[in-house]
Protein backbone atom coordinates (compact mmCIF):
# COMPACT_ATOMS: atom_id res chain seq x y z
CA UNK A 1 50.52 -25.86 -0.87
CA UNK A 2 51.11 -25.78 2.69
CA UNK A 3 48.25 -26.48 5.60
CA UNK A 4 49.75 -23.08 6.88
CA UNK A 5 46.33 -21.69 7.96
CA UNK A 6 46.43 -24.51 10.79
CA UNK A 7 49.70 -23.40 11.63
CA UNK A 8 49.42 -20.06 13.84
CA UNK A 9 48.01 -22.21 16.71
CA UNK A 10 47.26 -20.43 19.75
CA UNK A 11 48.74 -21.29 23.18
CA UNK A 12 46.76 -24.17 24.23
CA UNK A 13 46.25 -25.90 20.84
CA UNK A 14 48.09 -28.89 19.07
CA UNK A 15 50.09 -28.61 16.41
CA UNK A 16 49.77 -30.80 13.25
CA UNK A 17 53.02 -32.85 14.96
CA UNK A 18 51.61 -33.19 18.34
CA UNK A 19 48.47 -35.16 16.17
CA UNK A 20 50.83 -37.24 14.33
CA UNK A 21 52.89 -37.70 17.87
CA UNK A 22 49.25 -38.53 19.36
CA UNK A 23 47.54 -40.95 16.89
CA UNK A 24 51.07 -43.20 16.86
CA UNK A 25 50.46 -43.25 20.52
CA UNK A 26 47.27 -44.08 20.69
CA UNK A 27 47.32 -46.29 17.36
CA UNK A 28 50.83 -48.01 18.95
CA UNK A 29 52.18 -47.25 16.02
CA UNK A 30 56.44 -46.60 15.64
CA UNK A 31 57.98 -43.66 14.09
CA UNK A 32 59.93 -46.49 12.31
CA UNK A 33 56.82 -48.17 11.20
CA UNK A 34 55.08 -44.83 9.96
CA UNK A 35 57.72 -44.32 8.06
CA UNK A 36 57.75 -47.32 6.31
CA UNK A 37 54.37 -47.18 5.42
CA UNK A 38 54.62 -43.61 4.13
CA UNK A 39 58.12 -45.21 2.45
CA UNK A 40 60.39 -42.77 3.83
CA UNK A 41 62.97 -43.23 6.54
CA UNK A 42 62.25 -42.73 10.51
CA UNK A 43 64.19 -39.72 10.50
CA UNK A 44 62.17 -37.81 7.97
CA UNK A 45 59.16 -39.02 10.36
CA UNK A 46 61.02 -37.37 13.33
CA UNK A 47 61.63 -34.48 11.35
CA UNK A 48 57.93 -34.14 10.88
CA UNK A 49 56.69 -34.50 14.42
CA UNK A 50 59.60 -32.25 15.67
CA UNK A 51 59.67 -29.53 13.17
CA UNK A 52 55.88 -29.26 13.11
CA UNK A 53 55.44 -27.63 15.83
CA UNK A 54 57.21 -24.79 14.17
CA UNK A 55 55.15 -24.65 10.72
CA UNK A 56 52.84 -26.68 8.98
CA UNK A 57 53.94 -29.62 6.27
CA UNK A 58 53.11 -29.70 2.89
CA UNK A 59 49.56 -30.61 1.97
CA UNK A 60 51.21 -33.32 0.29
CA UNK A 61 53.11 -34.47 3.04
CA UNK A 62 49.73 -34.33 5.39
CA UNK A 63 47.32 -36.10 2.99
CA UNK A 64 50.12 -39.05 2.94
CA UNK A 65 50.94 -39.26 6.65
CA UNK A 66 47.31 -39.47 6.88
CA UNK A 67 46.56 -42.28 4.84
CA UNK A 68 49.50 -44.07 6.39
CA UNK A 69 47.89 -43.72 9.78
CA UNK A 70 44.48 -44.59 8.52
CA UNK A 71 42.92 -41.43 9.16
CA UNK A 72 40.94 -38.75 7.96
CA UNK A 73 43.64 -35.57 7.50
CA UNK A 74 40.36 -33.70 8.18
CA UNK A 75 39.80 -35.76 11.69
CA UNK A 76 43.77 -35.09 11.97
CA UNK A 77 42.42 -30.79 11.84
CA UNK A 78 39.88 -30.88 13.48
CA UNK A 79 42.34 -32.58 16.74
CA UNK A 80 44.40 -29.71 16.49
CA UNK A 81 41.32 -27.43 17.30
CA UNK A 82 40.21 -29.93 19.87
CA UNK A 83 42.70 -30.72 22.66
């Protein structure tokens, strides 16, 4: 299952790779390091935050980059709608 009802942003709004982009800003948190806590490698991490802004991941793929930031994927939405 793909998040792709959050994916046909409108001009303006985030994507669900601008979030993850955000929250390792704000959190000071490495691509590198994401990706070792989600146990993948960094470029699989780029991939993400890059390519997202094209379509949406997996659910799968959300829940765990979630978790590895500490966050709610629902907080993680409802940023998209947000900024």
């Amino acid at each position: 299952m793909y998040l792709s009802r959050f994916s046909d942003t409108m001009e303006g709004e985030m994507t669900f790779g601008d979030v993850v982009a955000l929250y390792l800003d704000e959190l000071g948190i490495s691509q590198s390091e994401l990706a070792r806590r989600m146990n993948t490698g960094r470029q699989t991490v780029n991939s993400i935050i890059i390519d997202e802004r094209r379509r949406a991941p997996r659910l799968d793929t959300a829940m765990q980059i979630a978790d590895a930031l500490g966050v709610p994927l629902q907080e993680m939405i409802n940023r998209m709608k947000e900024e």
